[in-house]
Protein backbone atom coordinates (compact mmCIF):
# COMPACT_ATOMS: atom_id res chain seq x y z
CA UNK A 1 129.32 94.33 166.17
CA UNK A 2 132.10 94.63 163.69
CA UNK A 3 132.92 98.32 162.38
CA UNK A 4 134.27 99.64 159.06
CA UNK A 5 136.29 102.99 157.87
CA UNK A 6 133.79 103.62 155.50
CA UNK A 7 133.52 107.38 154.07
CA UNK A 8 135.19 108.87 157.05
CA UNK A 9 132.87 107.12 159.42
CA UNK A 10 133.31 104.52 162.07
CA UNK A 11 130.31 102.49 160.06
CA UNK A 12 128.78 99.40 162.37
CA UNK A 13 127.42 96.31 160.55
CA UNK A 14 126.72 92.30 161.38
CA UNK A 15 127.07 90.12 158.65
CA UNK A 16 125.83 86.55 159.02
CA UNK A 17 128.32 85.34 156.45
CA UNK A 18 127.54 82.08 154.16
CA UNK A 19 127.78 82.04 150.86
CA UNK A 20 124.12 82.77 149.43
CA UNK A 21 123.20 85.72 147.82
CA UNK A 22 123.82 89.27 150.05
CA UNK A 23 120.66 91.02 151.23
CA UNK A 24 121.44 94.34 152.72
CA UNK A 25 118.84 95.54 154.84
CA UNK A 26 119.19 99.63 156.40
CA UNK A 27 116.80 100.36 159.11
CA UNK A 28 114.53 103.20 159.90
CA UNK A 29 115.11 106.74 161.89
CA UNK A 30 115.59 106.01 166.00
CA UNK A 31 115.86 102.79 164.98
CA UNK A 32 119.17 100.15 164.40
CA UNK A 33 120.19 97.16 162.87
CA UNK A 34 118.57 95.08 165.41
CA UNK A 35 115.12 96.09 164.19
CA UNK A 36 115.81 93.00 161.55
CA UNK A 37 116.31 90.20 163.92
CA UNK A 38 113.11 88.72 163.02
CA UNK A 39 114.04 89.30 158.97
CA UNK A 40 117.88 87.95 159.68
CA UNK A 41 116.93 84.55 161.46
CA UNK A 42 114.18 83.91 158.67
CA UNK A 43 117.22 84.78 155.96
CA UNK A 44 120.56 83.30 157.25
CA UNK A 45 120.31 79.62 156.26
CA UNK A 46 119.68 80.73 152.22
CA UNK A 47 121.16 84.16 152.14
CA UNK A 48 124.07 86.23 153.45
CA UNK A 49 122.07 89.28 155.61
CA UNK A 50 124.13 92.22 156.21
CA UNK A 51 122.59 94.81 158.91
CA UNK A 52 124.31 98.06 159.75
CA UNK A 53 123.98 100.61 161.80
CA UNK A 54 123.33 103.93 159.54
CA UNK A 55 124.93 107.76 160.77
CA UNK A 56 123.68 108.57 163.93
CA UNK A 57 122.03 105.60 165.32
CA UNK A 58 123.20 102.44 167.17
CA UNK A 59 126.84 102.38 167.28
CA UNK A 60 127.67 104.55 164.20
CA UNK A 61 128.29 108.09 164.99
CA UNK A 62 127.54 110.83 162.76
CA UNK A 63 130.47 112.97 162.34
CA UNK A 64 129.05 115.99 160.28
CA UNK A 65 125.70 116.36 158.46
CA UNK A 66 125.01 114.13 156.16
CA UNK A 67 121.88 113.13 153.41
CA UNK A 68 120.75 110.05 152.28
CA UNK A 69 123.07 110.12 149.13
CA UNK A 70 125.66 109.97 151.82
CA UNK A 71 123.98 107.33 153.31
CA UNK A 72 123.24 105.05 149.40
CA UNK A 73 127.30 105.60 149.19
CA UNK A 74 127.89 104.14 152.37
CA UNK A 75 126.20 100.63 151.75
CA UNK A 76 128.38 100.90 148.89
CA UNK A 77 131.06 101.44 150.16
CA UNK A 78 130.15 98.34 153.26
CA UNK A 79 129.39 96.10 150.10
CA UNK A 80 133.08 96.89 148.91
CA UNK A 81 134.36 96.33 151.78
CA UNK A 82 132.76 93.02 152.48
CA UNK A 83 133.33 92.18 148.55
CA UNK A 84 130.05 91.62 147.74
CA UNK A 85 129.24 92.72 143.92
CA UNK A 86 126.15 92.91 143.82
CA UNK A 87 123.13 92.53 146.76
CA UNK A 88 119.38 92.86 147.19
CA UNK A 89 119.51 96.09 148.48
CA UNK A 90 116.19 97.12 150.97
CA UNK A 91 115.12 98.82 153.77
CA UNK A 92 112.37 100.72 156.17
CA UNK A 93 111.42 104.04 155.90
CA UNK A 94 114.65 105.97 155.76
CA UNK A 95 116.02 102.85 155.30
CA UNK A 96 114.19 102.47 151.77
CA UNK A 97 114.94 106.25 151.19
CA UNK A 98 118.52 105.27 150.98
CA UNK A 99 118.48 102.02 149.43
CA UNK A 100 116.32 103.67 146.48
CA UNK A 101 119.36 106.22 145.97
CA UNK A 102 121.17 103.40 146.04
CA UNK A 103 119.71 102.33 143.01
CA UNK A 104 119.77 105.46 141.29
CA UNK A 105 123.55 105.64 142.30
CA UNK A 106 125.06 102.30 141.05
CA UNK A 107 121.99 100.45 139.47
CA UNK A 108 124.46 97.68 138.25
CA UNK A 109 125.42 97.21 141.85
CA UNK A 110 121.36 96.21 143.04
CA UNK A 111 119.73 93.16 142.14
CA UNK A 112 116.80 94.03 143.53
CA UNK A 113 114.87 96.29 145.96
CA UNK A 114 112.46 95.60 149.20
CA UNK A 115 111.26 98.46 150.25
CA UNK A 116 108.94 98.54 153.68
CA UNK A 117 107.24 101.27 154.91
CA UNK A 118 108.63 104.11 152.76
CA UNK A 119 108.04 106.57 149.92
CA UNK A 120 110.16 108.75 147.42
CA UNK A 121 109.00 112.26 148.51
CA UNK A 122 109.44 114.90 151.49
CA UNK A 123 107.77 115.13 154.42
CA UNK A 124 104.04 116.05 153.97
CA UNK A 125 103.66 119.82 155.05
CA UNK A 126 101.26 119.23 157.44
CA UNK A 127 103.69 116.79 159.76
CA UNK A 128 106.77 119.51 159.65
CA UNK A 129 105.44 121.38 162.67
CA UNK A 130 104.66 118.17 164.77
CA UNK A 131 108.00 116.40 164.06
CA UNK A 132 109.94 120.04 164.66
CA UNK A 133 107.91 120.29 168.16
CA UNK A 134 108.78 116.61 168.88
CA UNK A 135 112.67 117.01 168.04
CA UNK A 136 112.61 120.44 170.05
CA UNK A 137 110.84 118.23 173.09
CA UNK A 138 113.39 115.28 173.07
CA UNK A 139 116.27 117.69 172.62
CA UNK A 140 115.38 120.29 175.48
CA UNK A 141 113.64 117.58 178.22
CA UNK A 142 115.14 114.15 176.57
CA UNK A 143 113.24 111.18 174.87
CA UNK A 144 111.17 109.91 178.04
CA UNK A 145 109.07 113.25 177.09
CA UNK A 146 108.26 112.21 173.63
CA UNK A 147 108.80 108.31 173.54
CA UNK A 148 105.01 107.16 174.01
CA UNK A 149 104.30 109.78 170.80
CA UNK A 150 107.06 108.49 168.65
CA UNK A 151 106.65 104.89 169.85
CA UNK A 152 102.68 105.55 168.89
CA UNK A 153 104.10 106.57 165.14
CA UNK A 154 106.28 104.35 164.67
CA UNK A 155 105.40 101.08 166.40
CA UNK A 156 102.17 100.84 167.20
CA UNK A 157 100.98 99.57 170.72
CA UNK A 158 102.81 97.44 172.82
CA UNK A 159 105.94 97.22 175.45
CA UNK A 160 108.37 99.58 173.95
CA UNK A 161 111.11 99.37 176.76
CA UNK A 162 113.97 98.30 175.50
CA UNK A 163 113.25 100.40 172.38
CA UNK A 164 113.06 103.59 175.42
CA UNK A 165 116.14 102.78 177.13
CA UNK A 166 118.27 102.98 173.20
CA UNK A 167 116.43 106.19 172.98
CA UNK A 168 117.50 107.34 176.27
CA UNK A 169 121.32 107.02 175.75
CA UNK A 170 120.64 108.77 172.30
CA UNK A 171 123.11 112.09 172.23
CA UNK A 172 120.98 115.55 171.38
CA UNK A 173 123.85 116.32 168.59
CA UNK A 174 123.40 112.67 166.93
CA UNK A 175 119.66 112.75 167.06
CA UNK A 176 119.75 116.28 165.52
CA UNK A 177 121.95 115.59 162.64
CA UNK A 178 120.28 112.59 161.74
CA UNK A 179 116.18 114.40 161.57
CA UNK A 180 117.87 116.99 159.92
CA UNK A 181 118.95 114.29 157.19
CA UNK A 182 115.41 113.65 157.60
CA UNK A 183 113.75 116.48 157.17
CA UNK A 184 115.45 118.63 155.23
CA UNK A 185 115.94 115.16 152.33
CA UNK A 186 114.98 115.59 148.41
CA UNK A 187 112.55 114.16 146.64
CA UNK A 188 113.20 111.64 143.78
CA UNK A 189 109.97 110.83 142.81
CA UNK A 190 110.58 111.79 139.23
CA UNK A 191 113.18 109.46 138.83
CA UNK A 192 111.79 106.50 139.87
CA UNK A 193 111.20 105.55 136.46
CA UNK A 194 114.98 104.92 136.71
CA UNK A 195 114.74 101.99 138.66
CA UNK A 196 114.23 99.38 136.86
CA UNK A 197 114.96 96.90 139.20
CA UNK A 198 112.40 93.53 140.46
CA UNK A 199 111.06 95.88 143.62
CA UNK A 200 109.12 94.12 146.35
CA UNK A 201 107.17 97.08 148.27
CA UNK A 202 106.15 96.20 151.32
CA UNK A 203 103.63 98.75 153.86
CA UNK A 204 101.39 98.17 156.59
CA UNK A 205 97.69 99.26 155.98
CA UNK A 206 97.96 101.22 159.87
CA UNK A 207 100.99 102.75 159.21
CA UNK A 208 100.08 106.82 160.39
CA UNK A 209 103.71 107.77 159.48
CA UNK A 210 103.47 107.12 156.39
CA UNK A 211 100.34 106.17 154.03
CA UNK A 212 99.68 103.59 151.99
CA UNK A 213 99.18 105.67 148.75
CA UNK A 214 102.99 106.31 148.92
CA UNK A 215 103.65 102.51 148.29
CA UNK A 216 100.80 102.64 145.77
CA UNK A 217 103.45 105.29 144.22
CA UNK A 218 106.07 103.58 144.08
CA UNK A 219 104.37 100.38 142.66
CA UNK A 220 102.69 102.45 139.87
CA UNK A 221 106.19 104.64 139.25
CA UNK A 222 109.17 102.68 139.70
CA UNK A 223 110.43 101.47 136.45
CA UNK A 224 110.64 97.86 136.69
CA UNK A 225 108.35 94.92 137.96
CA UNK A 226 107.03 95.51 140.79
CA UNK A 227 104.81 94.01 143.73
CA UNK A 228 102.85 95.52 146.70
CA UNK A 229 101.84 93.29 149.52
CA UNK A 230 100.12 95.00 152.10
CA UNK A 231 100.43 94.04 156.19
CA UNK A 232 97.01 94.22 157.64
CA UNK A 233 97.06 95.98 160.72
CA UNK A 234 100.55 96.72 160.11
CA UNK A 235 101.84 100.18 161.97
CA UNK A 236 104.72 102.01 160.47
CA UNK A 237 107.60 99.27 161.29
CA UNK A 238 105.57 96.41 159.96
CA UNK A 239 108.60 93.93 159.60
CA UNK A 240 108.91 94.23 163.39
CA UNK A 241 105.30 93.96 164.85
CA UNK A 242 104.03 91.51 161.95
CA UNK A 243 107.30 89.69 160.85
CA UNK A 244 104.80 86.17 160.23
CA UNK A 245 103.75 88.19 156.38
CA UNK A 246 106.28 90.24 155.97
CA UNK A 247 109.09 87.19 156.09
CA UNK A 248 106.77 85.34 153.69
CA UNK A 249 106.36 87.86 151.03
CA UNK A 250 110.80 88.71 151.41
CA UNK A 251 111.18 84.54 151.10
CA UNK A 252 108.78 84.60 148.10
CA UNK A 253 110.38 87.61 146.31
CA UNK A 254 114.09 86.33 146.67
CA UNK A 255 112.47 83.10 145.43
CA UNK A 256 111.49 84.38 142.51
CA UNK A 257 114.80 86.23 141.55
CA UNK A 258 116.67 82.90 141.61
């Protein structure tokens, strides 16, 4: 991977270059860039994909704590340093957290927004307990005592191993900053009527992280046009277990911006 200075952070990124339009896609908590493979080789031939690697994850290291306003500035900051104006800016679950900030940040910067699997709010009251027990688990007897769970919320059934051994080599200190980002995050649902960007939303219909009334928010509050396609049997990282749809409905959205 290439890195960046970015915001006093080693920042790590691909880029698969060309010269179509710049999609930027940020990925979701334990996750990394890689969880777009499937999104990057549908993209590459008609747009420029940039992936990164956000604070705390992959092979960016979180040097203090952090939000997800940090985290908006520093795919502005990547986009500057790549030279890229302006970018369809999207993402998964925290991944769409920050690219919505984003928005709100330096609106004449986005061209458009895909968010999957995501909402504007705070975590639901009832799941604070569960995810504190969970972090407390990983950090005390490391993630082979919590993997199946968060695997389970995250991804759905299936082999999960090479998604395990990235968890495994995840450092307590990094994994704590970055669910603190998580949990402790504001909510900008009353300003979504600030974004008045094209916004593709897209959510799985088994997503358990995160339900599908949250997209059914966004559609109904964000501030420009907006479409909802929904992933049947999609868990919470639909792009990754269903990428057939969820390509289709990104090719058909950038489609329709050009």
């Amino acid at each position: 991977m290439k890195t960046a200075q970015l915001n006093g952070t080693t920042i790590a990124y691909e880029d698969s270059g060309g010269s179509g339009p710049a999609v930027i896609l940020s990925h979701g908590f334990l996750m990394d860039h890689s969880m777009f493979d499937h999104q990057v080789a549908a993209l590459r031939a008609t747009h420029r994909v940039v992936t990164w690697d956000e604070r705390g994850f992959g092979a960016t290291r979180a040097t203090g704590e952090f939000t997800y306003w940090d985290s908006a500035n520093d795919v502005l900051a990547l986009m500057d340093h790549l030279g890229i104006d302006t970018a369809v800016v999207g993402g998964m679950s925290q991944g769409g957290f920050l690219s919505m900030r984003v928005a709100l940040t330096a609106p004449e910067r986005v061209r458009a927004l895909i968010l999957i699997d995501t909402q504007a709010g705070t975590e639901d009251p009832a799941t604070i307990e569960p995810y504190n027990q969970l972090h407390d688990a990983w950090v005390a007897h490391g993630a082979a005592a919590v993997q199946d769970v968060i695997a389970g919320i995250i991804l759905g059934a299936g082999d999960w191993s090479d998604w395990f051994a990235k968890w495994a080599t995840l450092e307590p200190e990094q994994f704590s900053k970055a669910f603190r980002c998580l949990m402790h995050r504001d909510d900008i649902t009353g300003r979504l009527g600030e974004i008045a960007q094209p916004t593709l939303i897209i959510h799985g219909d088994a997503d358990v992280a995160i339900p599908l009334a949250k997209a059914e928010q966004l559609r109904d509050l964000i501030g420009g046009p907006t479409h909802l396609e929904v992933i049947p049997g999609g868990p919470h990282a639909a792009n990754m277990t269903h990428p057939g749809p969820v390509n289709a409905a990104i090719a058909r959205f950038l489609t329709s911006l050009s």
